[in-house]
Protein backbone atom coordinates (compact mmCIF):
# COMPACT_ATOMS: atom_id res chain seq x y z
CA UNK A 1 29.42 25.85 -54.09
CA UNK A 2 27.22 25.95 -50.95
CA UNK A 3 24.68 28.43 -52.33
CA UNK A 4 24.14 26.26 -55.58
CA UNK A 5 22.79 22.98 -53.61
CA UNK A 6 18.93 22.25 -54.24
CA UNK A 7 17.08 22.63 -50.92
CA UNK A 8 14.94 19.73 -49.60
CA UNK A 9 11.40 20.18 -51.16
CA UNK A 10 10.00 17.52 -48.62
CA UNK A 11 11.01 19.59 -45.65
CA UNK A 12 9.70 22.70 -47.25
CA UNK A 13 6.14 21.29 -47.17
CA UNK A 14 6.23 18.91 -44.59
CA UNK A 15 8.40 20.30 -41.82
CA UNK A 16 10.48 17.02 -41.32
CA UNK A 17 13.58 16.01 -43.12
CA UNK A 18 13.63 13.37 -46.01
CA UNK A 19 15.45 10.05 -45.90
CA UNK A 20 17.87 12.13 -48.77
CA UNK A 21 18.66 15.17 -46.90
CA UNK A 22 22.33 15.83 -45.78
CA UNK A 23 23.58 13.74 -48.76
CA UNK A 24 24.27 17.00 -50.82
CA UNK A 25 26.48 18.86 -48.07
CA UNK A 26 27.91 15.34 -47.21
CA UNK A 27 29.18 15.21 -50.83
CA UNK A 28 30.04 18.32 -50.89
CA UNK A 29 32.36 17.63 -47.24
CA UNK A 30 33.96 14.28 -48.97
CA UNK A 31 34.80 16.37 -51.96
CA UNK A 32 36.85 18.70 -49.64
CA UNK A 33 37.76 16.06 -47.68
CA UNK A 34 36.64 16.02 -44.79
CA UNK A 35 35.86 12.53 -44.31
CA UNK A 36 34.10 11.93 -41.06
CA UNK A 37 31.95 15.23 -41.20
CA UNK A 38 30.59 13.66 -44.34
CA UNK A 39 29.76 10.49 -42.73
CA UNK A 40 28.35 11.88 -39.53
CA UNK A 41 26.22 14.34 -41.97
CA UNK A 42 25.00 11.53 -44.33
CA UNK A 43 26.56 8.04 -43.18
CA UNK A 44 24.95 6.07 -46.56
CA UNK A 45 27.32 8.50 -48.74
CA UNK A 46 30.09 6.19 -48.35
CA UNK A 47 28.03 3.20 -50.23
CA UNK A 48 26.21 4.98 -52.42
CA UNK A 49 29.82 6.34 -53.85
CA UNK A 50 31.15 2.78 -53.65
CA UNK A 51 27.87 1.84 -55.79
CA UNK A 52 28.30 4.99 -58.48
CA UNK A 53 31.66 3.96 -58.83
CA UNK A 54 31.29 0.50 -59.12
CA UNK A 55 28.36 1.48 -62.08
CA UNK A 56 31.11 3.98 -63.75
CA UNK A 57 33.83 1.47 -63.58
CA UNK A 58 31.85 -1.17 -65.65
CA UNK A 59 30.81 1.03 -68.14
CA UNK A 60 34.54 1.45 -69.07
CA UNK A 61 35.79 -1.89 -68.06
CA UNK A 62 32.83 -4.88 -67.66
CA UNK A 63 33.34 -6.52 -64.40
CA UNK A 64 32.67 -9.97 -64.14
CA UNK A 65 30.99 -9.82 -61.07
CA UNK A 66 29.20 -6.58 -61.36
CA UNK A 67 25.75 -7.74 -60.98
CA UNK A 68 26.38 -9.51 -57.61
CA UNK A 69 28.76 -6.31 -56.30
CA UNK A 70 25.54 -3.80 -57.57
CA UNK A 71 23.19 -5.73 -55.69
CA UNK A 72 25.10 -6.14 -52.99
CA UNK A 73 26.25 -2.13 -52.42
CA UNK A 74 22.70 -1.10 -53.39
CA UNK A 75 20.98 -3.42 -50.38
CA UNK A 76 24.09 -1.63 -48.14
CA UNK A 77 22.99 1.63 -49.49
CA UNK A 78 19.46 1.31 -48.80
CA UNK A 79 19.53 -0.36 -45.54
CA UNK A 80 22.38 2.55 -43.98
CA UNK A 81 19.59 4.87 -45.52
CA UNK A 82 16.56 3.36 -43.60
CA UNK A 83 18.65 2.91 -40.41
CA UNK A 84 20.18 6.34 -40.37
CA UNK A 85 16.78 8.06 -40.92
CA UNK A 86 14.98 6.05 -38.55
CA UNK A 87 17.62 7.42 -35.93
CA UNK A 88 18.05 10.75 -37.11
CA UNK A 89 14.21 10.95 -36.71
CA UNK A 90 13.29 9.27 -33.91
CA UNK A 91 15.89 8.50 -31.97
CA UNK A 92 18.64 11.02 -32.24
């Protein structure tokens, strides 16, 4: 499955990674289960699956709450992105 992930276009043509990057092979590692790899490689994967479920689940069933729980997991999603990258890049 490995040789059919997209490579980062951003670090093609810039040289530096993308606040996205890692969060195919991080997938990829929670799919096969191997849970902490995935959040050491990506740590945001964790809400952003939360959120993608959360989206799926109302589709089928309407939650009551869903706009509150969306807005919610997609501010946790965003802010673990920003943090992460901001280490991975300048700290780490």
């Amino acid at each position: 499955m490995e040789k059919y992930m997209l490579t980062c276009l951003h670090k093609k043509i810039f040289g530096f990674e993308c606040p996205g990057c890692g969060g195919q092979r991080a997938f990829l590692m929670l799919i096969k289960g191997d849970f902490v790899d995935a959040f050491l490689m990506y740590p945001a994967i964790y809400p952003l699956v939360l959120l993608a479920l959360s989206i799926f689940t109302n589709l089928l069933f309407p939650l009551k709450y869903y706009s509150k729980l969306v807005s919610i997991l997609t501010i946790v999603s965003i802010t673990t992105i920003v943090i992460s990258y901001i280490l991975k890049q300048f700290i780490l």
